[in-house]
PDB file of N, CA and C in Angstrom:
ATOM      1  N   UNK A   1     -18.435   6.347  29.447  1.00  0.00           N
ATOM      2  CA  UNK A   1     -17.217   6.785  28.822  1.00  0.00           C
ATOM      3  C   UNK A   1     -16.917   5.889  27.612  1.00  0.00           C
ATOM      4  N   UNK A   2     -16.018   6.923  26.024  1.00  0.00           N
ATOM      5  CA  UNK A   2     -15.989   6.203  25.106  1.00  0.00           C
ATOM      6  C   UNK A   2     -14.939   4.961  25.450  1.00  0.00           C
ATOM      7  N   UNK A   3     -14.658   3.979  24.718  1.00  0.00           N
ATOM      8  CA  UNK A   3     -13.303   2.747  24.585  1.00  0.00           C
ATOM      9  C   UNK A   3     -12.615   3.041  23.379  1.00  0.00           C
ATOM     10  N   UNK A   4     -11.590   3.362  23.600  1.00  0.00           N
ATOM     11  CA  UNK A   4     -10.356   3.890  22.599  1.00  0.00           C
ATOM     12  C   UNK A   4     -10.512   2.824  21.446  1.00  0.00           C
ATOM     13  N   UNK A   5     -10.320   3.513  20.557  1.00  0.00           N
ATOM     14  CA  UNK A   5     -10.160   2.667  19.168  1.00  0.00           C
ATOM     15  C   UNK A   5      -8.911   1.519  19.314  1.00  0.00           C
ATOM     16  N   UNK A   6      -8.096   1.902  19.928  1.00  0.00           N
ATOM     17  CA  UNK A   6      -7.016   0.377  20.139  1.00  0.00           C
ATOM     18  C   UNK A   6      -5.570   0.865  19.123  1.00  0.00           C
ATOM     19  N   UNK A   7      -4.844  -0.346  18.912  1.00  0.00           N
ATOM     20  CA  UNK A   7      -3.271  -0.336  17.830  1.00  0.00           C
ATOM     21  C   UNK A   7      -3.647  -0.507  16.873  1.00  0.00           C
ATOM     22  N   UNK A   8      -5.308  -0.401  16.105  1.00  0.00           N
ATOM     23  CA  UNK A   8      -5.565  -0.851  14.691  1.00  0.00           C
ATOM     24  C   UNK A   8      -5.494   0.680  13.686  1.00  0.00           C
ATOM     25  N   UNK A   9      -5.171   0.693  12.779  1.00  0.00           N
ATOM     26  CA  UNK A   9      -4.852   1.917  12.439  1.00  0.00           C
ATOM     27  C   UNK A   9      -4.532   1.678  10.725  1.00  0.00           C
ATOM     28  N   UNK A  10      -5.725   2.677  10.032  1.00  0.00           N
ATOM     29  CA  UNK A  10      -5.894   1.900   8.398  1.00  0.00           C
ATOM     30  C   UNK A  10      -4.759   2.684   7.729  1.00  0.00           C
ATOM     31  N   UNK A  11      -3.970   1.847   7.110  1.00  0.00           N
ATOM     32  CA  UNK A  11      -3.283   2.490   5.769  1.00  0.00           C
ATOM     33  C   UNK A  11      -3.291   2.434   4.612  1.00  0.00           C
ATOM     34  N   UNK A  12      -2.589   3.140   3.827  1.00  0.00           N
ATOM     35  CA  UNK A  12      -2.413   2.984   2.422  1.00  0.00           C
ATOM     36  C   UNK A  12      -1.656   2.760   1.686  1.00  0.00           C
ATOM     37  N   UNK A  13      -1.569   1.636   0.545  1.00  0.00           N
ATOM     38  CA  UNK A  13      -0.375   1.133   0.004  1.00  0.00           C
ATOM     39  C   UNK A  13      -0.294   1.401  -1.130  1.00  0.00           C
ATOM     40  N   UNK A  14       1.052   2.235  -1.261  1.00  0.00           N
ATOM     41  CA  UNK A  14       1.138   1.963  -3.308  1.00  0.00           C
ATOM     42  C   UNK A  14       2.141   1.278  -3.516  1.00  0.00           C
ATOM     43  N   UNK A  15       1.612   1.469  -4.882  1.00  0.00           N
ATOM     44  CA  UNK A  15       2.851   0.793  -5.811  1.00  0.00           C
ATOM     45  C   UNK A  15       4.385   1.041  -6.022  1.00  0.00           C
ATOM     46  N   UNK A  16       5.262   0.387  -6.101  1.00  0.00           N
ATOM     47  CA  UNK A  16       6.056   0.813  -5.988  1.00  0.00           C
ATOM     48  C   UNK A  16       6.612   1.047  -7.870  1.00  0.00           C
ATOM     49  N   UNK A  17       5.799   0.657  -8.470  1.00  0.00           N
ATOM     50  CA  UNK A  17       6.044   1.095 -10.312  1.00  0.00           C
ATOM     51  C   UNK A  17       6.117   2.626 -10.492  1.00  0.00           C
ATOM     52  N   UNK A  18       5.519   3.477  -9.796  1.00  0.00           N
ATOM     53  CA  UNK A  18       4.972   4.664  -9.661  1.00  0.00           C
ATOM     54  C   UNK A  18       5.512   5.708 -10.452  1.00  0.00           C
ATOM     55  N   UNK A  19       7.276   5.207 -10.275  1.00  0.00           N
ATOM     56  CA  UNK A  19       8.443   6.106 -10.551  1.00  0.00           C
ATOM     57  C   UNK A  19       9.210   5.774 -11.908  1.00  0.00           C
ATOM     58  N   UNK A  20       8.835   4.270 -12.303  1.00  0.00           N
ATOM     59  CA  UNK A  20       9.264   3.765 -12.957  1.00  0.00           C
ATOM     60  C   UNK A  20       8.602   3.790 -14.662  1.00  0.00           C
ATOM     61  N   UNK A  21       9.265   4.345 -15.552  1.00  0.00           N
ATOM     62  CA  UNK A  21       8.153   4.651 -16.633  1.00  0.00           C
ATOM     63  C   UNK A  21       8.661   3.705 -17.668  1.00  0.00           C
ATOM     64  N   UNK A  22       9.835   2.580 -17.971  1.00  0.00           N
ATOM     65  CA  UNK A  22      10.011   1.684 -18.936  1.00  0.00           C
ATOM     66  C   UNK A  22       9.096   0.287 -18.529  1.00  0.00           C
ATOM     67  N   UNK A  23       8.201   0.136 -17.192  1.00  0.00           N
ATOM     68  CA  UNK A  23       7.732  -0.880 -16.885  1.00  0.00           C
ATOM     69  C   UNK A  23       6.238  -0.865 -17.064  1.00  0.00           C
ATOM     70  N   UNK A  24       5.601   0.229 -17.341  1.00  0.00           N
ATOM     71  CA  UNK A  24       4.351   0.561 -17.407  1.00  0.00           C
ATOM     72  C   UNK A  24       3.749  -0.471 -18.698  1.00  0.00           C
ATOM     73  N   UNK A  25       2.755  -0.820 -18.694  1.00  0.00           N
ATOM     74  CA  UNK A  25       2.065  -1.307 -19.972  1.00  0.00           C
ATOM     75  C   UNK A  25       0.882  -0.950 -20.609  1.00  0.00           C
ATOM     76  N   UNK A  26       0.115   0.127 -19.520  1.00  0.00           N
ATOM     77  CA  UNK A  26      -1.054   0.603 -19.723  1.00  0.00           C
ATOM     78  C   UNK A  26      -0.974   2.130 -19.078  1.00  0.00           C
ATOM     79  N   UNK A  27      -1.963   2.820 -19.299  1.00  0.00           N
ATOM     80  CA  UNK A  27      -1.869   4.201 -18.507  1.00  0.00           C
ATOM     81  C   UNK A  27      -1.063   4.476 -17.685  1.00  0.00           C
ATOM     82  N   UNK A  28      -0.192   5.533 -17.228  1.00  0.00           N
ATOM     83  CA  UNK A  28       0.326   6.113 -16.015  1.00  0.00           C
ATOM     84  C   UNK A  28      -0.696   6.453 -15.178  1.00  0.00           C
ATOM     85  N   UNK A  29      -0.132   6.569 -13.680  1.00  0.00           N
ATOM     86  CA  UNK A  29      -1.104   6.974 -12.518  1.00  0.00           C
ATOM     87  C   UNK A  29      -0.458   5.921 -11.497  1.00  0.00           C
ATOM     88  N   UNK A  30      -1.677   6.465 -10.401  1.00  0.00           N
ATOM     89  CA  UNK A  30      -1.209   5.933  -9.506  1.00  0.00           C
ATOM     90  C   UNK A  30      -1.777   5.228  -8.565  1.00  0.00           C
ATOM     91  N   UNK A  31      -1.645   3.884  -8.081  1.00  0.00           N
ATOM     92  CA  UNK A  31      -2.553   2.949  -7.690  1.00  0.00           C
ATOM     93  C   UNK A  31      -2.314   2.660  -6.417  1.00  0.00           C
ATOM     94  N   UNK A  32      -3.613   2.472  -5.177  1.00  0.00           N
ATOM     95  CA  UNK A  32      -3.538   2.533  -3.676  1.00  0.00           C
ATOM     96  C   UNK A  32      -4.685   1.609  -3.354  1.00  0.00           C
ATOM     97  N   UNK A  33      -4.442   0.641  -2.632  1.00  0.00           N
ATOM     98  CA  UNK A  33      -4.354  -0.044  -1.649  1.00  0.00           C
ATOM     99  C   UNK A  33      -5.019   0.700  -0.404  1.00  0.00           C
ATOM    100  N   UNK A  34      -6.435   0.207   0.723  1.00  0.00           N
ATOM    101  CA  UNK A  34      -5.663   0.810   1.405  1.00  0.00           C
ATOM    102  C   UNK A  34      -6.423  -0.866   2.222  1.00  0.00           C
ATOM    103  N   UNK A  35      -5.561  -0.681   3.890  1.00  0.00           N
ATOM    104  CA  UNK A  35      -5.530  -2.274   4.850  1.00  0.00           C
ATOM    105  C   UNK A  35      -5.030  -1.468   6.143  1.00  0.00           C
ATOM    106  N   UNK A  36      -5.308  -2.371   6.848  1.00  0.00           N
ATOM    107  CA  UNK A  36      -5.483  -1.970   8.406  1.00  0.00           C
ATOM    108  C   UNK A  36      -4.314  -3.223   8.697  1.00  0.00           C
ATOM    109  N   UNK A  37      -3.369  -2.323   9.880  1.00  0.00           N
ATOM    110  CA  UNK A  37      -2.402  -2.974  10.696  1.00  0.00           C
ATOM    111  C   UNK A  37      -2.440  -2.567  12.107  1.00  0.00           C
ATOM    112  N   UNK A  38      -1.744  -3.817  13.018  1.00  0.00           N
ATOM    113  CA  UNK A  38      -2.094  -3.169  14.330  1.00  0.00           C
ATOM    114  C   UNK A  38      -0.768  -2.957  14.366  1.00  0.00           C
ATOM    115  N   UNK A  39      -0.509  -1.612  15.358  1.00  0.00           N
ATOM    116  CA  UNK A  39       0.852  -0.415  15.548  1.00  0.00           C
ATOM    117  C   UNK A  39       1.589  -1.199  16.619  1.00  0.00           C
ATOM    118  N   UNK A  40       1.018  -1.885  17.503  1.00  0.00           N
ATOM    119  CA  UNK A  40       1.948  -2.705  18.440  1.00  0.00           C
ATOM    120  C   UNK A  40       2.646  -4.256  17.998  1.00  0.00           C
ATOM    121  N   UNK A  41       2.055  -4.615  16.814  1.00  0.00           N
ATOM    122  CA  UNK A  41       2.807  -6.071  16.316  1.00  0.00           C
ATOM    123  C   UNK A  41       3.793  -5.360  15.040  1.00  0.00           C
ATOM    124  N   UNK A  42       3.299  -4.518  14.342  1.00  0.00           N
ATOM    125  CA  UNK A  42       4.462  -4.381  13.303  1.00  0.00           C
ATOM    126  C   UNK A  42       4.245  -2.845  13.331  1.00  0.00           C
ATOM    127  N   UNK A  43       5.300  -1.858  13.942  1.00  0.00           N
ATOM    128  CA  UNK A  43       5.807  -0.733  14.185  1.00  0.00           C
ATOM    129  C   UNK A  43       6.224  -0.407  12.886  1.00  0.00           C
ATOM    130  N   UNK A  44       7.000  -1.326  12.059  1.00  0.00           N
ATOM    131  CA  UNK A  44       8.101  -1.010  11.295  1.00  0.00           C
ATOM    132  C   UNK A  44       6.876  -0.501   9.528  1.00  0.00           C
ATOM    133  N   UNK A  45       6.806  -0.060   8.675  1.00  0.00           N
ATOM    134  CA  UNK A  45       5.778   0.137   7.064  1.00  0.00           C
ATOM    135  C   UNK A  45       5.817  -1.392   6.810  1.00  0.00           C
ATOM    136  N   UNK A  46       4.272  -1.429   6.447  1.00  0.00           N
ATOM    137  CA  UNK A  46       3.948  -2.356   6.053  1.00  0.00           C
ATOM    138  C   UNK A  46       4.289  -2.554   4.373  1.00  0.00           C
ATOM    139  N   UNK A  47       4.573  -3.778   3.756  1.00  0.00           N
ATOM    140  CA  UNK A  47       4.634  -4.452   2.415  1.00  0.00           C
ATOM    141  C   UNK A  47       4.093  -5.614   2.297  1.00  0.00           C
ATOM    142  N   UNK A  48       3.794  -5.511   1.170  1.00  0.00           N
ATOM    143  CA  UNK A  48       2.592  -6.436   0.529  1.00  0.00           C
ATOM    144  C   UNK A  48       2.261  -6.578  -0.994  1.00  0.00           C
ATOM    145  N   UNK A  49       2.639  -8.073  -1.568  1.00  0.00           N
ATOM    146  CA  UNK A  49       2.373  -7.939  -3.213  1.00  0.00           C
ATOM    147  C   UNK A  49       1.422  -8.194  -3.377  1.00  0.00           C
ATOM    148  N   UNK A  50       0.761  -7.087  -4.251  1.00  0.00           N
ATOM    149  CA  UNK A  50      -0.380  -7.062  -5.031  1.00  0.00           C
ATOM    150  C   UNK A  50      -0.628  -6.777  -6.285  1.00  0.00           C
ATOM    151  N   UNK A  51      -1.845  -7.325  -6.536  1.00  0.00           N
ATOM    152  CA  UNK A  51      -1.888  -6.751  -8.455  1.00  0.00           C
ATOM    153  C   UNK A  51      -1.740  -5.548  -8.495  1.00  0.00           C
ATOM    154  N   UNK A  52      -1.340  -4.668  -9.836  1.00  0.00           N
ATOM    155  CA  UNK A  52      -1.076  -3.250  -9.866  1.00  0.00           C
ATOM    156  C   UNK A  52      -1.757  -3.553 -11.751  1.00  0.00           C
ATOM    157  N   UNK A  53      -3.067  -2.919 -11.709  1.00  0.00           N
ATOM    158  CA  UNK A  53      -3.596  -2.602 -12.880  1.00  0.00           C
ATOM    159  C   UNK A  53      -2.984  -1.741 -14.452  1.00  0.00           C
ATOM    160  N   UNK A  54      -2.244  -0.493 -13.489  1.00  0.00           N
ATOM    161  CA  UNK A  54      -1.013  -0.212 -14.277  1.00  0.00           C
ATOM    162  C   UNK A  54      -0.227  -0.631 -14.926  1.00  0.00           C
ATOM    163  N   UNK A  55       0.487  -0.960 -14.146  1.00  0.00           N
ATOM    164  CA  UNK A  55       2.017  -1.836 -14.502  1.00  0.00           C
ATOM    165  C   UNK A  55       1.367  -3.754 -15.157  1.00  0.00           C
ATOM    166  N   UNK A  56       0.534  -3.999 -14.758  1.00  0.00           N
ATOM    167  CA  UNK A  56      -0.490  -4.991 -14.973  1.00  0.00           C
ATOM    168  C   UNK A  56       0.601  -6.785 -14.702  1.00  0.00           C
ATOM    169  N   UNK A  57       1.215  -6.029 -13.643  1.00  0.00           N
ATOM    170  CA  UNK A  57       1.487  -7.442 -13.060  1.00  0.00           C
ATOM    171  C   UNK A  57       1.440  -7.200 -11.106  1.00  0.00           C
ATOM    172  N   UNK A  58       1.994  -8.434 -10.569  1.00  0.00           N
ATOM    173  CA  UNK A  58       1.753  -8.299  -9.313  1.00  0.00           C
ATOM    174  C   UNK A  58       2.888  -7.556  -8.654  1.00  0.00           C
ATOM    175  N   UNK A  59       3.088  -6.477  -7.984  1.00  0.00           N
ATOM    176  CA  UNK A  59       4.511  -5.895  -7.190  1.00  0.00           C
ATOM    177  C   UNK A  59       4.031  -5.302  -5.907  1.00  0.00           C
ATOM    178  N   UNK A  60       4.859  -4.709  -5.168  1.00  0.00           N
ATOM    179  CA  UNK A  60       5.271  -4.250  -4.128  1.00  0.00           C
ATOM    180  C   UNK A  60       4.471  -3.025  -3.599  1.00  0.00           C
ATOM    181  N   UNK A  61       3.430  -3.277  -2.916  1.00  0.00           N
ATOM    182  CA  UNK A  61       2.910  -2.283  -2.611  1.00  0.00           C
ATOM    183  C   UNK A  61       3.808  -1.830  -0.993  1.00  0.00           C
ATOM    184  N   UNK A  62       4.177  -1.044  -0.935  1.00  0.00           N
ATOM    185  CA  UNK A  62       4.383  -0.008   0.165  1.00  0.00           C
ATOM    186  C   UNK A  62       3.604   0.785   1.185  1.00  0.00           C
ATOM    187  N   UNK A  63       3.742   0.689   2.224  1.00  0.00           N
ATOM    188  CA  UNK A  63       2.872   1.832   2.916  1.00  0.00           C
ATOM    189  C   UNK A  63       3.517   3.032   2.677  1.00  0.00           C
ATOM    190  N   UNK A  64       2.370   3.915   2.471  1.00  0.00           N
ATOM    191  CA  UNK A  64       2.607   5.716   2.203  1.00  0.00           C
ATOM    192  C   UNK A  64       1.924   6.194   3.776  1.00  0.00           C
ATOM    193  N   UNK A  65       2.979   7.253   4.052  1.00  0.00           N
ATOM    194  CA  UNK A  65       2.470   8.194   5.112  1.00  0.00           C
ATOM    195  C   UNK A  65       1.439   8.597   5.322  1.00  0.00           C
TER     196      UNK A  65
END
């Protein structure tokens, strides 16, 4: 019999510039992240600053659904 994959479970993070069009410095679009969290230590969306090539400084990546 198989063994369950477990609380690890990969997501994807964007940016949170996304919406924002006076902060941009280079192309529009949209930039993702993606990282693995386990579902039984943090239930709640994950955040995390990272570079954003776009916006071309470091911000707020978000987990997306």
């Amino acid at each position: 019999m198989a063994k369950s994959k477990g609380a690890r479970v990969i997501v994807t993070l964007e940016c949170e510039c996304r919406n924002e069009e006076k902060k941009m410095k280079r192309k529009n679009g949209i930039f993702r992240y993606t990282s693995s969290k386990n579902k039984r230590n943090t239930p709640n969306r994950l955040e995390m600053k990272k570079f954003c090539p776009y916006c071309n400084c470091h911000s707020i990546f978000k987990e997306v659904k």
